[in-house]
N, C-alpha and C. Protein backbone atom coordinates (compact mmCIF):
# COMPACT_ATOMS: atom_id res chain seq x y z
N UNK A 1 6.34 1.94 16.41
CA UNK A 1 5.94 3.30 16.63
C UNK A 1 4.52 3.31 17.20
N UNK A 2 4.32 4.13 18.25
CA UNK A 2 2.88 4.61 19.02
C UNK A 2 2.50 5.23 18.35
N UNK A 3 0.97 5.29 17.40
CA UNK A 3 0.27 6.25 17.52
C UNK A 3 -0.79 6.54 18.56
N UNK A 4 -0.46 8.22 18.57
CA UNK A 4 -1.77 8.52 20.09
C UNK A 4 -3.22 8.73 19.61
N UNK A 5 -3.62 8.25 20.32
CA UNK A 5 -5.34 8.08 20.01
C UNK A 5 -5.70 9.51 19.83
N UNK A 6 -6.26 10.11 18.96
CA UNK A 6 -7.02 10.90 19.03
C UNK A 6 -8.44 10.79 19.17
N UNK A 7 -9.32 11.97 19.98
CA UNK A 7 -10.58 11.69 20.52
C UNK A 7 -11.63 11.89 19.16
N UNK A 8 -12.06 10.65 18.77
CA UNK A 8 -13.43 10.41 17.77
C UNK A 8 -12.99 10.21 16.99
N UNK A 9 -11.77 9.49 17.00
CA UNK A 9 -11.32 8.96 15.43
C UNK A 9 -10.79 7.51 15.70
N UNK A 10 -10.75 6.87 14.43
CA UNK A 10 -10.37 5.61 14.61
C UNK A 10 -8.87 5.42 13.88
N UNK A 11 -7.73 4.70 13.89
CA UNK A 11 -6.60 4.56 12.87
C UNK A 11 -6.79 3.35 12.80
N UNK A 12 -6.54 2.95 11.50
CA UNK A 12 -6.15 1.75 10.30
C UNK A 12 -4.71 1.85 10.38
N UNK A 13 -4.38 0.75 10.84
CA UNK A 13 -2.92 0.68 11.01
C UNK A 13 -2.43 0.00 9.08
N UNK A 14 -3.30 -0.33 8.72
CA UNK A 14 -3.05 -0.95 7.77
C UNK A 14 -3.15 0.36 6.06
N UNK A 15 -3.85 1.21 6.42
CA UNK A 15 -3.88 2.27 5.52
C UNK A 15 -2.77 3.54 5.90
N UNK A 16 -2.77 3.74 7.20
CA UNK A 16 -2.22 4.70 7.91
C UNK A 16 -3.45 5.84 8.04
N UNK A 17 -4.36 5.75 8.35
CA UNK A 17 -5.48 6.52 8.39
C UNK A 17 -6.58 6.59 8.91
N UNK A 18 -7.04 7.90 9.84
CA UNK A 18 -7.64 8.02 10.96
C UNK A 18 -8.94 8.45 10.14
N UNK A 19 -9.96 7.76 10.70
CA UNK A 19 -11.19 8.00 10.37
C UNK A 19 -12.06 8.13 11.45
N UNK A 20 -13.45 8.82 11.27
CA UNK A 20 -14.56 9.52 12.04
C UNK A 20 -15.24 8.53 12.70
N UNK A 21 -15.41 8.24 14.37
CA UNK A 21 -16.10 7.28 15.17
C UNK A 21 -17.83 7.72 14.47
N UNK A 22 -18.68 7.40 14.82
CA UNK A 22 -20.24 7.71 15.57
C UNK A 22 -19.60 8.54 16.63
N UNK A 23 -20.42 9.47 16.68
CA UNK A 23 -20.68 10.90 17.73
C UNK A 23 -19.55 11.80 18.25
N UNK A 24 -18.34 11.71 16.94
CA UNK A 24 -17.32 12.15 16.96
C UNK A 24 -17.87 14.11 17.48
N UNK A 25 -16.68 14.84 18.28
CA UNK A 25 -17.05 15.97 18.24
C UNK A 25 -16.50 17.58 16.82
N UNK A 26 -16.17 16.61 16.15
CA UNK A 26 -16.11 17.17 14.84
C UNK A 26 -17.11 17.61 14.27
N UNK A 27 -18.20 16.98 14.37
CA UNK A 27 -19.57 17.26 13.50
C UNK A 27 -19.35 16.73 12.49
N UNK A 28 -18.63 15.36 12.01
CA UNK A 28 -18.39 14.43 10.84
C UNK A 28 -19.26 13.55 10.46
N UNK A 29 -19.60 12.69 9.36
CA UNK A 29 -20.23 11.47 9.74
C UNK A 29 -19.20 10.54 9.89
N UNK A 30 -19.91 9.25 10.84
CA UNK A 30 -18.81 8.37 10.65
C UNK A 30 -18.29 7.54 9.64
N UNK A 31 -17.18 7.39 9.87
CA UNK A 31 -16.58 6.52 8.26
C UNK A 31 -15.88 7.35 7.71
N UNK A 32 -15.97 9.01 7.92
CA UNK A 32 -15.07 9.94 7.24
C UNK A 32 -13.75 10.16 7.40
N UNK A 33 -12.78 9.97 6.16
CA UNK A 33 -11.36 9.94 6.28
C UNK A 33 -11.21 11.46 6.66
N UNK A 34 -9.97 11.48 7.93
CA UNK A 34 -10.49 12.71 8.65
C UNK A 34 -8.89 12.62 9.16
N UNK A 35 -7.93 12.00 9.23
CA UNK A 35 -6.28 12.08 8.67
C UNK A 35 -5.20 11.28 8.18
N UNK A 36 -4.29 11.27 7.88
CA UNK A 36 -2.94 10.09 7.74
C UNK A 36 -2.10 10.19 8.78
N UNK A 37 -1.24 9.44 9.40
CA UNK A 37 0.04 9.37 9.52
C UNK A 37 0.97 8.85 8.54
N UNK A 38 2.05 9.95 8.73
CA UNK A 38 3.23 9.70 7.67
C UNK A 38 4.42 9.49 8.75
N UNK A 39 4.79 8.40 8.40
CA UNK A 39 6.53 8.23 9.03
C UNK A 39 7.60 8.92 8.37
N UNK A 40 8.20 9.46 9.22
CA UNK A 40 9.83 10.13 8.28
C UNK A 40 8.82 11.03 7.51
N UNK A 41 7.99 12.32 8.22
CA UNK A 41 7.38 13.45 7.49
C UNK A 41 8.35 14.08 6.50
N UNK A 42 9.27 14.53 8.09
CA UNK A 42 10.09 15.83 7.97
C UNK A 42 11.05 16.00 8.80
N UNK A 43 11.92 16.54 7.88
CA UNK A 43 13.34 16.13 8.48
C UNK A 43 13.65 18.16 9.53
N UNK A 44 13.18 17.63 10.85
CA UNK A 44 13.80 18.91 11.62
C UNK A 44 14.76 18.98 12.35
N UNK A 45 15.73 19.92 12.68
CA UNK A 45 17.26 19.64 13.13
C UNK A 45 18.25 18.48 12.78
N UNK A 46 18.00 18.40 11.48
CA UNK A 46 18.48 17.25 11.42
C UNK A 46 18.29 16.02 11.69
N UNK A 47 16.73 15.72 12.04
CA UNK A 47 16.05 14.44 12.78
C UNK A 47 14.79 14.31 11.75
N UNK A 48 14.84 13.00 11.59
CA UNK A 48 13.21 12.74 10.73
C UNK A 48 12.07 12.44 12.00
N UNK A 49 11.09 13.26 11.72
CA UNK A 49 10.07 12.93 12.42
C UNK A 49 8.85 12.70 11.66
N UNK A 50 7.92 11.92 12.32
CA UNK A 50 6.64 11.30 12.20
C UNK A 50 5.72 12.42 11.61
N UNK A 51 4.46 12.77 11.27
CA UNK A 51 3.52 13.51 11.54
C UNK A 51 2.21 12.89 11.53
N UNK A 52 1.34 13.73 11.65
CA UNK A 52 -0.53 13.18 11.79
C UNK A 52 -0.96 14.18 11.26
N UNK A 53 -1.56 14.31 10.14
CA UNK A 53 -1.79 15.29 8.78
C UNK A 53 -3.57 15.33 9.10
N UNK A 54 -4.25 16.12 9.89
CA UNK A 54 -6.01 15.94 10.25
C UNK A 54 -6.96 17.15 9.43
N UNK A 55 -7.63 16.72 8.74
CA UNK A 55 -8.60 17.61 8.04
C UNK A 55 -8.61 18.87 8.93
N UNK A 56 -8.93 19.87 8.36
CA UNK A 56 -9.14 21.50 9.00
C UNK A 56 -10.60 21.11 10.13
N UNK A 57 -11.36 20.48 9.76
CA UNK A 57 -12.49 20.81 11.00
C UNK A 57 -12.19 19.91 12.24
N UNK A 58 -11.48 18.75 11.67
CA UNK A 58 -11.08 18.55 13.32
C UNK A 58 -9.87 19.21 13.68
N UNK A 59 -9.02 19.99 13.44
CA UNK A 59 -7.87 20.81 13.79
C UNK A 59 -8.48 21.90 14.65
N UNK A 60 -9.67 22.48 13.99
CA UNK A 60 -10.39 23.46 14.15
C UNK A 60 -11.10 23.31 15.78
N UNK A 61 -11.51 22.12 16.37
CA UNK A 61 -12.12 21.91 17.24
C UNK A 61 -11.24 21.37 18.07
N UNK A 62 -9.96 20.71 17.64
CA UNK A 62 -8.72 20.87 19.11
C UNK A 62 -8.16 21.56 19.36
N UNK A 63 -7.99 23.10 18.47
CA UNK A 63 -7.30 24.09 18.70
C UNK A 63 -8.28 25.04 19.81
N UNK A 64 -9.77 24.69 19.14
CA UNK A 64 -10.54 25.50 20.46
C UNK A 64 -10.47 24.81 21.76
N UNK A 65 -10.27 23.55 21.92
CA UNK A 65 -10.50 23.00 22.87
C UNK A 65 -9.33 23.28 23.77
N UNK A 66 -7.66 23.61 23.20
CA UNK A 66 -6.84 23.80 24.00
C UNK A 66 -7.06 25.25 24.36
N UNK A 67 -7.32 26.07 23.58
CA UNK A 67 -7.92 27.78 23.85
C UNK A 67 -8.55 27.38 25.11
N UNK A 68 -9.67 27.14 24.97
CA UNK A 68 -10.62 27.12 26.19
C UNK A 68 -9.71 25.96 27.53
N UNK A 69 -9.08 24.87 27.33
CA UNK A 69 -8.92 24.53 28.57
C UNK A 69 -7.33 24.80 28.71
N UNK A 70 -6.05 25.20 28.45
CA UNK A 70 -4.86 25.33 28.72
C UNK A 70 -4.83 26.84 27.97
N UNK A 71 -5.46 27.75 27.88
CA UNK A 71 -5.32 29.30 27.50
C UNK A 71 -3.61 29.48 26.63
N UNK A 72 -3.60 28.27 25.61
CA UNK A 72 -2.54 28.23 24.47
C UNK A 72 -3.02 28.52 23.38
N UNK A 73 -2.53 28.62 22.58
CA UNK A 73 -2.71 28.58 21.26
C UNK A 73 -1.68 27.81 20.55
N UNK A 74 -1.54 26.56 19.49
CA UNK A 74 -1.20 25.58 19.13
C UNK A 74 -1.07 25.91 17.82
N UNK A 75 -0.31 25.80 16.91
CA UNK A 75 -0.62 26.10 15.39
C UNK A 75 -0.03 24.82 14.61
N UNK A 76 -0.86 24.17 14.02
CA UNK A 76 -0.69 23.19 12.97
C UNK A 76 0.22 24.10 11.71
N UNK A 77 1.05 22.96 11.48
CA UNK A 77 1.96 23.29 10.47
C UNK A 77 1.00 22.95 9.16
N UNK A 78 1.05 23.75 8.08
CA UNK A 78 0.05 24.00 7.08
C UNK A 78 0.67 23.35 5.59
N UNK A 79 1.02 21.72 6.22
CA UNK A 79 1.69 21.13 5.07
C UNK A 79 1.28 20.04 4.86
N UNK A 80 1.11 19.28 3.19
CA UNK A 80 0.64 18.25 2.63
C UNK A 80 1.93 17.44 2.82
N UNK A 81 2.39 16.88 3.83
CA UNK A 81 3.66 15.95 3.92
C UNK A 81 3.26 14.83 2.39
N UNK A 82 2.42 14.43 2.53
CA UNK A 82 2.48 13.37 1.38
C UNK A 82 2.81 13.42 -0.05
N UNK A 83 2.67 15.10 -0.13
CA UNK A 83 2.64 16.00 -1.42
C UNK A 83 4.09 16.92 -1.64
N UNK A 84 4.91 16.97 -0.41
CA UNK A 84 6.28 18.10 -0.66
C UNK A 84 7.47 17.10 -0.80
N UNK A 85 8.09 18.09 -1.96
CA UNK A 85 9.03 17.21 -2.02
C UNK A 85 10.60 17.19 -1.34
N UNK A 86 10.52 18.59 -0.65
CA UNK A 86 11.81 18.50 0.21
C UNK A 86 10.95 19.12 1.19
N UNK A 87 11.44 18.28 2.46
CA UNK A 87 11.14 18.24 3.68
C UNK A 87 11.67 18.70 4.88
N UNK A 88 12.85 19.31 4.93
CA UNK A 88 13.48 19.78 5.42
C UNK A 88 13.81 21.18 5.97
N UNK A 89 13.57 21.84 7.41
CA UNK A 89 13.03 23.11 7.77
C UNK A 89 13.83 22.52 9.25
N UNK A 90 14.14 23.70 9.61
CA UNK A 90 15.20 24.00 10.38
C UNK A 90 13.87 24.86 12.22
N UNK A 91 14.56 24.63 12.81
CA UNK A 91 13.57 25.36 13.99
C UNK A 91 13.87 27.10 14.19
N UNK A 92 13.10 27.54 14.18
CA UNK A 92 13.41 29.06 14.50
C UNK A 92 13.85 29.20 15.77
N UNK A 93 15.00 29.72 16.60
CA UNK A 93 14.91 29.98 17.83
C UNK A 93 14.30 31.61 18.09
């Protein structure tokens, strides 16, 4: 499995966990655990997928960043995958 780089963070392939570069644009210090990846999050349409679970202030600063350069709006799903115990949610059409 690929994980995609996110900008100012580092992943530990060995923890599953993305932590804060030096001069990250989060406003973090570095060294700060800042997300996980979980394999087999959540099971949607019937498919298990991956997720990347990132603290609120860096969520906070890629959601502006797609505002300001692709005029979207993006919404993080507002779930502790590591913490629920049924996983399973269906897509709205």
């Amino acid at each position: 499995m690929i994980i995609p780089p996110v900008e100012g963070l580092r992943y530990d392939k060995e923890s599953n966990t993305f932590f804060t570069e030096a001069g990250n644009p989060y406003g973090l210090e570095a060294g700060e655990k800042a997300g996980v990846f979980v394999k087999d999050a959540v099971e949607i349409n019937c498919k298990m997928e991956s997720a990347i679970g990132l603290v609120p202030k860096v969520l906070e600063v890629m959601q502006k960043k797609i505002m300001e350069e692709e005029k979207e709006f993006k919404y993080a799903l507002p779930f502790n995958f590591n913490n629920t115990s049924s996983n399973d949610y269906q897509e709205i059409d």
